[in-house]
Each structure stands twice: as structure tokens, then as C-alpha cells.
N, C-alpha and C. Protein backbone atom coordinates (compact mmCIF):
# COMPACT_ATOMS: atom_id res chain seq x y z
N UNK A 1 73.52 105.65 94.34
CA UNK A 1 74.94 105.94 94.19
C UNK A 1 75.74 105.13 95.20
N UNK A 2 76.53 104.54 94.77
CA UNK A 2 77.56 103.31 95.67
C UNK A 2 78.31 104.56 96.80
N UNK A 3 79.20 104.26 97.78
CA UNK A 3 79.60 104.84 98.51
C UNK A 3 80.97 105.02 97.87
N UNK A 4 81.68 105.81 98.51
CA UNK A 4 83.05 106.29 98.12
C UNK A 4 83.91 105.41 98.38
N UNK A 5 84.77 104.51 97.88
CA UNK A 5 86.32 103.55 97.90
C UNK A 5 87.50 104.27 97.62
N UNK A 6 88.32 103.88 98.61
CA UNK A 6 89.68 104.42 97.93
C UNK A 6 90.35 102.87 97.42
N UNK A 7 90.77 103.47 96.07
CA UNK A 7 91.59 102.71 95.14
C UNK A 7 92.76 103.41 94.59
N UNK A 8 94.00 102.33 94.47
CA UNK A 8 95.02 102.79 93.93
C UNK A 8 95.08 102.15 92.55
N UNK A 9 95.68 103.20 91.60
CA UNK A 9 95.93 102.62 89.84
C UNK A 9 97.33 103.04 89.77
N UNK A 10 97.67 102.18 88.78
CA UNK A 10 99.23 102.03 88.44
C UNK A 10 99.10 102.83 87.14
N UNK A 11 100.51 103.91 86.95
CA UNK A 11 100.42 104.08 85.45
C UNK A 11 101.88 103.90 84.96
N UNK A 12 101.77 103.73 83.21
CA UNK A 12 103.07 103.42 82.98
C UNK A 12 103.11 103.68 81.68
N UNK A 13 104.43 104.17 80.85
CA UNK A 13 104.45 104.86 79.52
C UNK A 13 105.80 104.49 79.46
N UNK A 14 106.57 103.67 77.79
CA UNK A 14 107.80 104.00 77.46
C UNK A 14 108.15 104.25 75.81
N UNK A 15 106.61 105.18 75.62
CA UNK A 15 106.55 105.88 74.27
C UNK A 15 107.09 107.15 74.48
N UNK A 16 107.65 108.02 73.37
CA UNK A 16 107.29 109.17 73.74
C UNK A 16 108.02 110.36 75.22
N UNK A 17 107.26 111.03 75.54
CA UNK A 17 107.57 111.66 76.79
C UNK A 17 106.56 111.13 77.88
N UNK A 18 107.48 110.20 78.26
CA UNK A 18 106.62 109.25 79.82
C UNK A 18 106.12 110.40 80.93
N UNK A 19 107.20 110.96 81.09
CA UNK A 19 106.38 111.54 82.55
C UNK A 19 105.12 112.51 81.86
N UNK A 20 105.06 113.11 80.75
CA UNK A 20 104.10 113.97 80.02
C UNK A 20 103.05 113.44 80.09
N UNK A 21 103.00 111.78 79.60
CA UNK A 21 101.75 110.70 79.46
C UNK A 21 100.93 110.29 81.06
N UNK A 22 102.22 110.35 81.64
CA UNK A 22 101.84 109.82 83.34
C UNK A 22 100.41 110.98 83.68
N UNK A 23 101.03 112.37 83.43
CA UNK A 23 100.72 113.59 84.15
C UNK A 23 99.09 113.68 83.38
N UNK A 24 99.32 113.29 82.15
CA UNK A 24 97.96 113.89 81.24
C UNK A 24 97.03 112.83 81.85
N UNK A 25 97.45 111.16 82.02
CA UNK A 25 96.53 110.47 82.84
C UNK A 25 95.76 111.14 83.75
N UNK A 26 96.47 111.37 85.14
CA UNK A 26 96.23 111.96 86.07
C UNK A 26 95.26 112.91 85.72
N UNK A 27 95.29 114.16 84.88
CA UNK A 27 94.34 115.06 84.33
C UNK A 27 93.21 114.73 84.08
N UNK A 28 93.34 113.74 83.14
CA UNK A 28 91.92 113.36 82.79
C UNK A 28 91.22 112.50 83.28
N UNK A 29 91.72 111.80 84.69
CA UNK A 29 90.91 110.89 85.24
C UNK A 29 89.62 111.70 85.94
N UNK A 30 89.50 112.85 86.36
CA UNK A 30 88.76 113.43 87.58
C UNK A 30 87.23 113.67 86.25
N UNK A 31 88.01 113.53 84.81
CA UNK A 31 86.52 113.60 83.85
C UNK A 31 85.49 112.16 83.93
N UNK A 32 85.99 111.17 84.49
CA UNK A 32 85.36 110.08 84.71
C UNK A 32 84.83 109.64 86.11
N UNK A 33 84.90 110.38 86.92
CA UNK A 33 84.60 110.79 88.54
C UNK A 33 85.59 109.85 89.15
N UNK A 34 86.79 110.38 89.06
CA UNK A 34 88.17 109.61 89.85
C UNK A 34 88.97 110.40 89.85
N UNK A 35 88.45 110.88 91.20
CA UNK A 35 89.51 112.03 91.96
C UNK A 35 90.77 111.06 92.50
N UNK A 36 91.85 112.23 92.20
CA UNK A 36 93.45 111.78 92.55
C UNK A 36 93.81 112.23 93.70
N UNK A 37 94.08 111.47 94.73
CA UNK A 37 94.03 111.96 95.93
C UNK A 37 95.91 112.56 96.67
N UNK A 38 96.29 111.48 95.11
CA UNK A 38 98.14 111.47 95.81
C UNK A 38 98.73 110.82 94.58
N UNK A 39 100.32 110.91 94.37
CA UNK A 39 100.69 110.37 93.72
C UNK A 39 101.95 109.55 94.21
N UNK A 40 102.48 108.77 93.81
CA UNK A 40 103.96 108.06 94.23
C UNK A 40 105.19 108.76 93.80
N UNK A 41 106.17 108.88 93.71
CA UNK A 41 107.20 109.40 93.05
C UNK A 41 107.39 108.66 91.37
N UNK A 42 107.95 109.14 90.23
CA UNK A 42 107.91 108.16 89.26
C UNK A 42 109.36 107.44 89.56
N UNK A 43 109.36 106.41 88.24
CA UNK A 43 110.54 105.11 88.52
C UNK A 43 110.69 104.56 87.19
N UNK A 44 111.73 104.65 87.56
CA UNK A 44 112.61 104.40 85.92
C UNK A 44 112.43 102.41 86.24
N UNK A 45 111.93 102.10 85.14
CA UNK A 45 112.01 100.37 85.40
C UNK A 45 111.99 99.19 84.53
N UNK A 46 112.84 98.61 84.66
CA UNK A 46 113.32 97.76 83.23
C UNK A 46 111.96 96.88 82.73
N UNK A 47 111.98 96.58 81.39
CA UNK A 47 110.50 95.59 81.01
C UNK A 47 110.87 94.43 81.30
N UNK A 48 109.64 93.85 81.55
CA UNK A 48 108.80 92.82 82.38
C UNK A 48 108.22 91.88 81.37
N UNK A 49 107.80 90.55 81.42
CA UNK A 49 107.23 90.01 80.89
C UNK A 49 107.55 89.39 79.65
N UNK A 50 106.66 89.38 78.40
CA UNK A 50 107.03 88.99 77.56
C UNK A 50 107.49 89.33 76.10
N UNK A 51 108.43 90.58 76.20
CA UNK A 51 108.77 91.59 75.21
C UNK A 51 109.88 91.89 76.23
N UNK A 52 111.05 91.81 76.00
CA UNK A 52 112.11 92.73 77.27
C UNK A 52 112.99 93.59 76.49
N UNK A 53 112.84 93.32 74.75
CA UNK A 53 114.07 94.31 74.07
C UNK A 53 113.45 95.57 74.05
N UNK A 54 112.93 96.40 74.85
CA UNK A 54 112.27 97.45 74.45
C UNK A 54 112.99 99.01 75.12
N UNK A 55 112.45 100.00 75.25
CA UNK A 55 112.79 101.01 76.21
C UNK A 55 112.28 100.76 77.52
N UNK A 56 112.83 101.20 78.32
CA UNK A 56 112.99 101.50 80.07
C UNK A 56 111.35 102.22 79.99
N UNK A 57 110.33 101.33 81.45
CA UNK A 57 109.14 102.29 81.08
C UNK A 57 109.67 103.23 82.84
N UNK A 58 108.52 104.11 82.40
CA UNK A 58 108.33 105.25 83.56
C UNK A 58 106.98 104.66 84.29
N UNK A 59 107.06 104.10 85.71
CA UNK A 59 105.93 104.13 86.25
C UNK A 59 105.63 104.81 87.35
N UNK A 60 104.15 105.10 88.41
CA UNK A 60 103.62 105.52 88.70
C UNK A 60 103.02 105.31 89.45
N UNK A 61 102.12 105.00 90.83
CA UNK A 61 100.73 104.38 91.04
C UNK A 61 100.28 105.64 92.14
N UNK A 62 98.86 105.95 91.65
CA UNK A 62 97.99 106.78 92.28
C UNK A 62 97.28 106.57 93.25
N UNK A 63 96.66 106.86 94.18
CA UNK A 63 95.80 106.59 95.49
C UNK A 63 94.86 107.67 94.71
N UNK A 64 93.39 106.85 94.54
CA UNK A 64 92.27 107.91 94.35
C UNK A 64 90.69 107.70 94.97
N UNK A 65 90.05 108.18 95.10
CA UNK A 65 88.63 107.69 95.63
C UNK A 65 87.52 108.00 94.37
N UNK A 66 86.89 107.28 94.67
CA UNK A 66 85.63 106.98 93.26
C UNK A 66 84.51 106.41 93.87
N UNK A 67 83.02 106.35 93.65
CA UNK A 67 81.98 105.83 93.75
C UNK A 67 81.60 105.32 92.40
N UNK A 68 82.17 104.73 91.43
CA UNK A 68 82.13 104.33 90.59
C UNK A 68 82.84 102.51 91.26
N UNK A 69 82.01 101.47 90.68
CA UNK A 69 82.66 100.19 90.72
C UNK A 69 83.34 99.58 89.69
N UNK A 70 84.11 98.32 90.38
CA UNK A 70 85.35 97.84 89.44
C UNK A 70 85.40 98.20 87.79
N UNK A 71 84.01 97.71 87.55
CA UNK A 71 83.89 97.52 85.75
C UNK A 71 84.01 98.52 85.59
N UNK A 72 83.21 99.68 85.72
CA UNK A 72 82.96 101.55 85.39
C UNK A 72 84.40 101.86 85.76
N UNK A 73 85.52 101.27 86.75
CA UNK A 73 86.53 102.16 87.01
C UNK A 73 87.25 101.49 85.77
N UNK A 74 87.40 100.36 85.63
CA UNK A 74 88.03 99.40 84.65
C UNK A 74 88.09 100.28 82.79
N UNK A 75 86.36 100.35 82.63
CA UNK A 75 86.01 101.39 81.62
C UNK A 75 86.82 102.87 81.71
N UNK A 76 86.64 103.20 82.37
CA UNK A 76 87.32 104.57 82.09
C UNK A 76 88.92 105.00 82.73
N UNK A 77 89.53 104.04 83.11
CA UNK A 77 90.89 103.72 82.38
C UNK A 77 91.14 103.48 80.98
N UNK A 78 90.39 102.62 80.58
CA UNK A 78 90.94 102.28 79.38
C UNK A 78 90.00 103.05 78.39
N UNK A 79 89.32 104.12 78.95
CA UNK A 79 89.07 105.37 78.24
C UNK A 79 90.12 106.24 78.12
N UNK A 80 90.77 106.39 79.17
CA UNK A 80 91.78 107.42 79.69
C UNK A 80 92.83 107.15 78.30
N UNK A 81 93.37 105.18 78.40
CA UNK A 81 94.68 105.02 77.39
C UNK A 81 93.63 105.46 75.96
N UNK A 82 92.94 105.48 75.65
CA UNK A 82 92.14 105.66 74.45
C UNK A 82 92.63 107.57 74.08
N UNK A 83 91.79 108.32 74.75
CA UNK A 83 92.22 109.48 75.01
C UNK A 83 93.85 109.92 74.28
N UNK A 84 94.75 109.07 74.94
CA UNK A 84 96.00 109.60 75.30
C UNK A 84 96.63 108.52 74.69
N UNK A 85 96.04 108.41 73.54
CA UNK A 85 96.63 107.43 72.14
C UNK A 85 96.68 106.30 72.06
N UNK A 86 96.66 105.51 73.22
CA UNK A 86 97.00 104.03 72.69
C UNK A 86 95.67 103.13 72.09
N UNK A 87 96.56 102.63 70.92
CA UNK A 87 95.62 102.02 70.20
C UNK A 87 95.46 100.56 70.84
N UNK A 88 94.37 99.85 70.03
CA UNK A 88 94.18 98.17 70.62
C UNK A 88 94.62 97.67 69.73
N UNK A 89 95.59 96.50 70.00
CA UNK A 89 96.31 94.92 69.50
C UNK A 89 97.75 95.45 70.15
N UNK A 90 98.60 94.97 69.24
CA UNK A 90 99.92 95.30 68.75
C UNK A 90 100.26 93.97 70.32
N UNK A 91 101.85 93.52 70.02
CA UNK A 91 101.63 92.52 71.19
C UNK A 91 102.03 92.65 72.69
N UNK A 92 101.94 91.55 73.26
CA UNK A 92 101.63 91.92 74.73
C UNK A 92 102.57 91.81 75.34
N UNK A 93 102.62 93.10 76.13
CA UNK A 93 103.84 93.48 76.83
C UNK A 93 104.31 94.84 76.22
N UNK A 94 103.96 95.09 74.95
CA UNK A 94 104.96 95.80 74.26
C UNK A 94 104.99 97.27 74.23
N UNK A 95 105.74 97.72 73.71
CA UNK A 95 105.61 99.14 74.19
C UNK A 95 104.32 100.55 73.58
N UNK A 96 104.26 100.96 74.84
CA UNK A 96 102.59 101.68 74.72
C UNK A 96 102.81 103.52 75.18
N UNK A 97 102.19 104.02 74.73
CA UNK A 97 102.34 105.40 75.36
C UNK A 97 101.45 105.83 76.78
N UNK A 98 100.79 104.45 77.28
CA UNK A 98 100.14 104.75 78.22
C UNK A 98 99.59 103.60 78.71
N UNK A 99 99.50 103.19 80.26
CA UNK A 99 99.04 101.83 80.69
C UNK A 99 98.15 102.55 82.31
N UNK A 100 97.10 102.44 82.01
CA UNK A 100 95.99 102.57 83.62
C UNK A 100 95.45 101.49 83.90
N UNK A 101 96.17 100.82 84.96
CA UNK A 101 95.80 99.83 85.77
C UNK A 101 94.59 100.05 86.75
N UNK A 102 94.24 99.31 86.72
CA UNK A 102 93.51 99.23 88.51
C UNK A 102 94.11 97.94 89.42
N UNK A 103 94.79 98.82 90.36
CA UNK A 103 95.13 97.57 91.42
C UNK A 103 94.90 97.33 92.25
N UNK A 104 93.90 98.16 93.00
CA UNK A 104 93.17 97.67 94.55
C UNK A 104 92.00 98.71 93.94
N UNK A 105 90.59 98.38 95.12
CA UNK A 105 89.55 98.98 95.07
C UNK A 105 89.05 98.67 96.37
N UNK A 106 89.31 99.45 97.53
CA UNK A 106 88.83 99.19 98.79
C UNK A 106 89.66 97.99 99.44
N UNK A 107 88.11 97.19 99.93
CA UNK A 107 88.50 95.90 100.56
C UNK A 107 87.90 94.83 99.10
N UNK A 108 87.42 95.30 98.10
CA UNK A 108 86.74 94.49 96.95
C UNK A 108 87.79 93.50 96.70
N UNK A 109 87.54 92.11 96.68
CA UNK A 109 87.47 91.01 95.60
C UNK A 109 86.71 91.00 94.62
N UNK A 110 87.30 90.83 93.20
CA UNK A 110 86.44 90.55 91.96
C UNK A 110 86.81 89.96 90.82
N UNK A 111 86.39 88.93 90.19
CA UNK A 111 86.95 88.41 89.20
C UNK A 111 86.16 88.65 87.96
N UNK A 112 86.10 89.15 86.68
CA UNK A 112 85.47 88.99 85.82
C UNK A 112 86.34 88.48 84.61
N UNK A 113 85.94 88.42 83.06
CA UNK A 113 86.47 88.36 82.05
C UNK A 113 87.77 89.22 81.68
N UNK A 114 87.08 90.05 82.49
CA UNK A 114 88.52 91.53 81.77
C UNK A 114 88.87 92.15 83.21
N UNK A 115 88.94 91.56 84.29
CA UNK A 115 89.80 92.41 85.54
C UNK A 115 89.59 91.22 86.89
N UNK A 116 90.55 91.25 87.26
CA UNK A 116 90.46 90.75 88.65
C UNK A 116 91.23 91.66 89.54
N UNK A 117 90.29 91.63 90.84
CA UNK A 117 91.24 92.22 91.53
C UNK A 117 91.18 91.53 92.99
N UNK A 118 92.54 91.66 93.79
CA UNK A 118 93.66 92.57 93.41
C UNK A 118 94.07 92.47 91.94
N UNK A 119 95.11 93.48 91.79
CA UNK A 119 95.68 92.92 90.53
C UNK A 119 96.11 91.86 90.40
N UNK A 120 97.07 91.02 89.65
CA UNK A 120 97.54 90.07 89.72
C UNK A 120 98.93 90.14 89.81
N UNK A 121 99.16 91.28 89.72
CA UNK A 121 101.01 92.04 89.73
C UNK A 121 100.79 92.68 91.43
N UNK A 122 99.95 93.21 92.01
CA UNK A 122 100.13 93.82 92.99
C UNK A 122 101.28 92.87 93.85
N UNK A 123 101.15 91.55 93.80
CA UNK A 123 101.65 90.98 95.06
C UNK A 123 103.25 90.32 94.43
N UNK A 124 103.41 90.71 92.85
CA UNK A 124 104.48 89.79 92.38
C UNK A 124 105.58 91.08 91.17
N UNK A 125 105.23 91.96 91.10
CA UNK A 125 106.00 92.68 90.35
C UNK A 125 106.47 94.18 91.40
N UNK A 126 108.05 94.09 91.78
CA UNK A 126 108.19 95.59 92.30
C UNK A 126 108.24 97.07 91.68
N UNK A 127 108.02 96.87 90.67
CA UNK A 127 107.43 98.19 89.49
C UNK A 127 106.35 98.72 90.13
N UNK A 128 105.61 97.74 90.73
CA UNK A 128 104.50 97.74 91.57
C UNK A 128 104.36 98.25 93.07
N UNK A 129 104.44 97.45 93.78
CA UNK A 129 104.81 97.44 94.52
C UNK A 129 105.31 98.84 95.26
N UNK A 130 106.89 98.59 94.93
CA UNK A 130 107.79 100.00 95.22
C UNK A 130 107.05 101.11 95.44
N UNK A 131 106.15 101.97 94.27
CA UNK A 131 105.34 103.29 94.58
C UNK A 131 104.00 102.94 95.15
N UNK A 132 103.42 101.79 95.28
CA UNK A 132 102.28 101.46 96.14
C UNK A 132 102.66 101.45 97.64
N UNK A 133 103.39 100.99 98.24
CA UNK A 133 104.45 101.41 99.33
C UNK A 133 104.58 102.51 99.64
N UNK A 134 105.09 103.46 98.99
CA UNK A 134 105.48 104.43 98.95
C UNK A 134 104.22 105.48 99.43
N UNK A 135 103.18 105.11 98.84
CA UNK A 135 101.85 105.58 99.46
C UNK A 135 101.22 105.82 100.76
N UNK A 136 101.56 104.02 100.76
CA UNK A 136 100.95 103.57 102.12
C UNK A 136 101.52 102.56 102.53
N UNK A 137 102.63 102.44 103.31
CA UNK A 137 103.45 101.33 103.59
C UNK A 137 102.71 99.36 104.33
N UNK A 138 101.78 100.30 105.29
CA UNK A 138 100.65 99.54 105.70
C UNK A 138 99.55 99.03 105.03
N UNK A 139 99.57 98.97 103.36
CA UNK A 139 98.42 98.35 102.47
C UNK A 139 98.69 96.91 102.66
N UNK A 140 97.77 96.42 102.71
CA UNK A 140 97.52 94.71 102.32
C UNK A 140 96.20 94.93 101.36
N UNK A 141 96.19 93.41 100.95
CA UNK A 141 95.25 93.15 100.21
C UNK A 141 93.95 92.57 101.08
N UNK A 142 93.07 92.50 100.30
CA UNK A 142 91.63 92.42 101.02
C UNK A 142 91.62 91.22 101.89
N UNK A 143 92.36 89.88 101.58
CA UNK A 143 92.85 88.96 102.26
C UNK A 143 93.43 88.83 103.31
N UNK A 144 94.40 89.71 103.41
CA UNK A 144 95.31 90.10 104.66
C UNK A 144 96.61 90.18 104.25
N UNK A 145 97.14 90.23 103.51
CA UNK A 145 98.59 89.76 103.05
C UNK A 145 99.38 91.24 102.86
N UNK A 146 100.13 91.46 103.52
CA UNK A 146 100.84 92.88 103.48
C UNK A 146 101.62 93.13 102.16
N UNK A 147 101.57 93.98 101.59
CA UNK A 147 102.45 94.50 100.43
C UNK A 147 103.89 94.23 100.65
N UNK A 148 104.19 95.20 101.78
CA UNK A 148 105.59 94.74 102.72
C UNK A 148 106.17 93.43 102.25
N UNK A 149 105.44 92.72 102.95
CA UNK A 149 106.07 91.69 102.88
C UNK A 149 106.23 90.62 102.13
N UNK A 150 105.56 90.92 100.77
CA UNK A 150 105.34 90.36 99.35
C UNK A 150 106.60 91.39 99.20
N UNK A 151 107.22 92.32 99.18
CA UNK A 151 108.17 93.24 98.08
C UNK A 151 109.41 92.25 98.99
N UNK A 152 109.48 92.35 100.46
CA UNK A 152 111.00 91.82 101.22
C UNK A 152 111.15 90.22 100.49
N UNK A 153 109.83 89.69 100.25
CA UNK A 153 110.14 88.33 99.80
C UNK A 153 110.27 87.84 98.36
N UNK A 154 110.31 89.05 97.71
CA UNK A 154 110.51 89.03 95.84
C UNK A 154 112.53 89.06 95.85
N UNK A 155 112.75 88.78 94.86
CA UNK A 155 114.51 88.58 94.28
C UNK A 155 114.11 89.89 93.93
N UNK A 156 115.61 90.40 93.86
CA UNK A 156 116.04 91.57 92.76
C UNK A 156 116.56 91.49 91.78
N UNK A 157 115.08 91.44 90.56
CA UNK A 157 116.00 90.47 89.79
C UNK A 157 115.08 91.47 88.57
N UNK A 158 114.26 92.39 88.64
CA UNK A 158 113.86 93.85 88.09
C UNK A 158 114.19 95.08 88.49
N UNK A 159 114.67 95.51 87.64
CA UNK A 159 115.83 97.12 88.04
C UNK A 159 114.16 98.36 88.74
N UNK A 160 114.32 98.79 89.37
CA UNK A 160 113.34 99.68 89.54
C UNK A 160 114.14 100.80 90.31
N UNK A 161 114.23 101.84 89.72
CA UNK A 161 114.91 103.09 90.05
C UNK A 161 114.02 104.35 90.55
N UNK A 162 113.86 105.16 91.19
CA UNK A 162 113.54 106.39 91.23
C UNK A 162 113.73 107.43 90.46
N UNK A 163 113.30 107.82 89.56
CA UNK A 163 113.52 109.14 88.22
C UNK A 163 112.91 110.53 88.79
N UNK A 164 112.36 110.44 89.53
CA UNK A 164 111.70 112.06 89.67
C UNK A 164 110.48 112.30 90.98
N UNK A 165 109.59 113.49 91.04
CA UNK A 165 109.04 113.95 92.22
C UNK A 165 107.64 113.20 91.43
N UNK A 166 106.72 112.86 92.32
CA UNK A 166 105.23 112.66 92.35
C UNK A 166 104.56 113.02 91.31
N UNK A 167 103.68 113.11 90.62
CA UNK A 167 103.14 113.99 89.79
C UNK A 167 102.31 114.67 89.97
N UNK A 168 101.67 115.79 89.69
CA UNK A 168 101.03 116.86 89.97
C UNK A 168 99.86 116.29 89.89
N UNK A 169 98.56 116.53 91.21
CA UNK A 169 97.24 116.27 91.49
C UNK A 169 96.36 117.32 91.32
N UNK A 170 95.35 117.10 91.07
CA UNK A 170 94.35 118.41 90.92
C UNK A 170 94.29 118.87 92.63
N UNK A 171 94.61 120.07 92.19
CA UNK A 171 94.30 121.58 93.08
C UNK A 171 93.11 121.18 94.23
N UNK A 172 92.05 120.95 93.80
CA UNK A 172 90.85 120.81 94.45
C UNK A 172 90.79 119.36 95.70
N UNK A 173 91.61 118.58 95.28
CA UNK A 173 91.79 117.24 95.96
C UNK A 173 92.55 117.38 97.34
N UNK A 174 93.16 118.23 97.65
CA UNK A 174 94.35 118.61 98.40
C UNK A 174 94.25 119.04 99.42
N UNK A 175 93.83 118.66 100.43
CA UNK A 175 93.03 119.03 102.06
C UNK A 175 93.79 120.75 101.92
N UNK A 176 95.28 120.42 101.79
CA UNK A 176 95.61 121.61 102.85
C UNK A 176 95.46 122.72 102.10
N UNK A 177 94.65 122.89 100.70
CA UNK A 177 94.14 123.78 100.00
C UNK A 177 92.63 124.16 100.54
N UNK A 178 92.33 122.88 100.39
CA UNK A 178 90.64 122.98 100.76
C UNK A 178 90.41 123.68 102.49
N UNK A 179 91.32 123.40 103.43
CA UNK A 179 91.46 124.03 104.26
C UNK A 179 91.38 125.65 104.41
N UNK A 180 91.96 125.65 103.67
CA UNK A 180 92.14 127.46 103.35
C UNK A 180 91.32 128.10 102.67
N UNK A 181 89.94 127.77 102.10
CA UNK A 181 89.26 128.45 101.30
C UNK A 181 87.92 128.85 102.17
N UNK A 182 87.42 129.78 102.85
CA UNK A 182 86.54 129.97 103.49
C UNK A 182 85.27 129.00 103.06
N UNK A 183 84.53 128.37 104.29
CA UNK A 183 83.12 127.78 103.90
C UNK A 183 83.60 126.68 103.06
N UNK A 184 85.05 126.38 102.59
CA UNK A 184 84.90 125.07 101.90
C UNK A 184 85.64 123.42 102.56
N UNK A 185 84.85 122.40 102.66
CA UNK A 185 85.43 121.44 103.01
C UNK A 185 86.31 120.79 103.02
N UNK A 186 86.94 119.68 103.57
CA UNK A 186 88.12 119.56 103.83
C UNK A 186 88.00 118.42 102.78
N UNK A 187 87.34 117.72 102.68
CA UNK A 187 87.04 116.53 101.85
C UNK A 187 85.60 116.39 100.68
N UNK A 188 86.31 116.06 99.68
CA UNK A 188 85.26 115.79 98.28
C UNK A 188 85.56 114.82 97.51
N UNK A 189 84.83 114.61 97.28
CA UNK A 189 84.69 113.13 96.50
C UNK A 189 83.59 113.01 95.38
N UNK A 190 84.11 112.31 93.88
CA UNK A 190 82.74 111.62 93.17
C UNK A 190 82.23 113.36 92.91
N UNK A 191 80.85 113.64 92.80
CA UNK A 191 80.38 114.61 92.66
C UNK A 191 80.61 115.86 92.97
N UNK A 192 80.83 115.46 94.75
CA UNK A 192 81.16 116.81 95.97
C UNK A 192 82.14 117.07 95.41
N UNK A 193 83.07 116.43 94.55
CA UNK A 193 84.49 116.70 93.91
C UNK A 193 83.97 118.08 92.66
N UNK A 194 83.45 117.85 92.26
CA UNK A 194 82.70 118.83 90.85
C UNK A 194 81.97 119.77 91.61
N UNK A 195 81.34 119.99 92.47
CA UNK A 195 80.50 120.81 93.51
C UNK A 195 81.25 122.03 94.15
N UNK A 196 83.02 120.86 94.46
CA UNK A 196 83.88 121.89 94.98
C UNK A 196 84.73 122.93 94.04
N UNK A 197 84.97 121.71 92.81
CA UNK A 197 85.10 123.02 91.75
C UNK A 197 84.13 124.30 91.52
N UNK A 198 82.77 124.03 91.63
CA UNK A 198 82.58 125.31 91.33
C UNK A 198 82.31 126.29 92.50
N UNK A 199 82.15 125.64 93.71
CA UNK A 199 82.01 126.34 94.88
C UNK A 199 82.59 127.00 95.58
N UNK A 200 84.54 126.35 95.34
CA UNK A 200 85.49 126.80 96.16
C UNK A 200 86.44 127.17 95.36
N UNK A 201 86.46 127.10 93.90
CA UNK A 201 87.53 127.44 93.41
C UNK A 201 86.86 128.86 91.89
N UNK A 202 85.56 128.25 91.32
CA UNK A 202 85.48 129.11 90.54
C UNK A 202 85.70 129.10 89.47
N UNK A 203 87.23 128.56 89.31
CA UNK A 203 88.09 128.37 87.70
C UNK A 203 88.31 127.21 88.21
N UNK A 204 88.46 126.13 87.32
CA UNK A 204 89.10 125.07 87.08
C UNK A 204 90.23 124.26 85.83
């Protein structure tokens, strides 16, 4: 079993009821052993890329820990958009009821066919950015390059707004819960995460 990484994923929806799609992400990630450790506030933010007549999406980005690597985390994201409707083709950029990124994984560099990381937006889109910040103001990339100072040196030239509070994390992830439960630890992860469900909570 690989050791535990903390990684942050971006999410994003402008089908539908966005913050609904954000939240059900979040839910169902901890079924693929990717505990949610925190969330960003959401953000209202104009489209990007190569489709711009569309609706305003809602984004997101999570801080989570996993012993699962890039590809397996890669896989069950795009289990997650599977899950929670989105189909494959239709064109790029365009509007989706659900988008799970992976944008950092530790200190990992990795390039394959279907993911590199960092992302390739981490250091150039403030959709990005903005709630990755918001996390952890002090993130850089595995290279050295501060987030900071990739967002002070971007134009404002993408609307990115604040719409609402964080989104709701599982119960069990939450020190200052886990604190309070007699005999149960302060920290779980990967398995110990499923261990603590049934150990410290009972119901899940």
C-alpha cells in the first residue's frame, strides 16, 4: 500500500444545480478511498477556453489525502463525473454537469497520455487558482513556483466571483470531531478512514 499524499482536485458544474453537483462529488469521492479533508468556498466564473457562449460555471477545489496514485486517482474522478451524469464526447470546453480535476498530488511530477501533473491550469487559470489559495496560500508546485505568485502575475481578464460557503465534508474527516469521540483518533486516512467509520461513528 503506497503511503498517504495530500492532493488537491478542482470541481466544476454549469448544468443544472451546480452547487448540488459540486456537493454530490464531494460525497462520493470517500467511495474510491479519497477522503475530503477541506473545501474552498464556491465561485461564480465566467467560461474559459474554447466554447465562451455558455452559462457561468460554479467552481470549487478540494484538499484531500489518498494512498491511491495519479492514474487510480485520475480513474475514479472520472468515475465520480460518470456517476453524476456526465456523458463522454460532446465538445471541448462545453458545458457539463460535472468536472473532477486532479491538480496537485503531493510533491509528484507525472506525465502520461491522459494526465499530467501539476495540472496544466494550476499555474495559468484563476478559476483555479483563487480557491486553491484559499486553502493554502503557501502551495507551490513540486518545482518551486508559488501559486501566489502565478495568480499576482495573471491579467484580470476572467471574472471569478465568490457565490457561497465551502461545501460540506464528511463528518469523519474533521479533526475537531474526531477529537471529541472517546478512544478515537485525530487523523484517518485511505482505509483508517473506513475503520473510523465504523469505530467512531457507527452510522455513516
Amino acid at each position: 500500500m503506497s503511503p498517504a499524499e495530500i492532493g488537491y482536485l478542482g470541481l466544476g458544474s454549469n448544468v443544472g444545480d451546480r452547487r448540488a453537483h459540486l456537493q454530490a462529488a464531494v460525497d462520493a469521492l470517500p467511495a474510491y478511498g479519497i477522503d475530503v479533508l477541506a473545501s474552498s468556498s464556491t465561485y461564480d466564473t465566467d467560461p474559459v477556453g474554447e466554447l465562451l457562449d455558455q452559462a457561468a460555471f460554479l467552481n470549487a477545489c478540494l484538499r484531500v489525502r489518498t494512498e491511491v496514485g495519479p492514474e487510480a486517482l485520475l480513474r475514479a474522478a472520472k468515475a465520480v463525473e460518470r456517476e453524476l451524469g456526465r456523458r463522454p464526447g460532446g465538445p471541448r470546453h462545453g458545458p457539463r454537469p460535472i468536472d473532477v480535476d486532479v491538480l496537485l498530488l503531493g510533491d509528484l511530477e507525472h506525465a502520461s497520455e491522459r494526465l499530467r501533473l501539476p495540472h496544466e491550469q494550476v499555474l495559468a487559470r484563476r478559476f483555479v487558482l483563487i480557491p486553491l489559495l484559499e486553502l493554502d496560500f503557501d502551495l507551490q508546485t513540486p518545482s518551486g513556483e508559488r501559486l501566489a505568485d502565478a495568480l499576482a502575475a495573471l491579467t484580470v481578464d476572467e471574472g471569478v466571483r465568490r457565490a457561497g460557503p465551502p461545501l460540506q465534508i464528511p463528518w469523519y474527516t474533521r479533526p475537531e470531531v474526531l477529537r471529541g469521540i472517546p478512544g478515537c483518533p485525530a487523523v484517518r486516512h485511505g482505509s483508517g478512514a473506513r475503520k473510523t467509520r465504523r469505530t467512531c461513528g457507527r452510522v455513516y
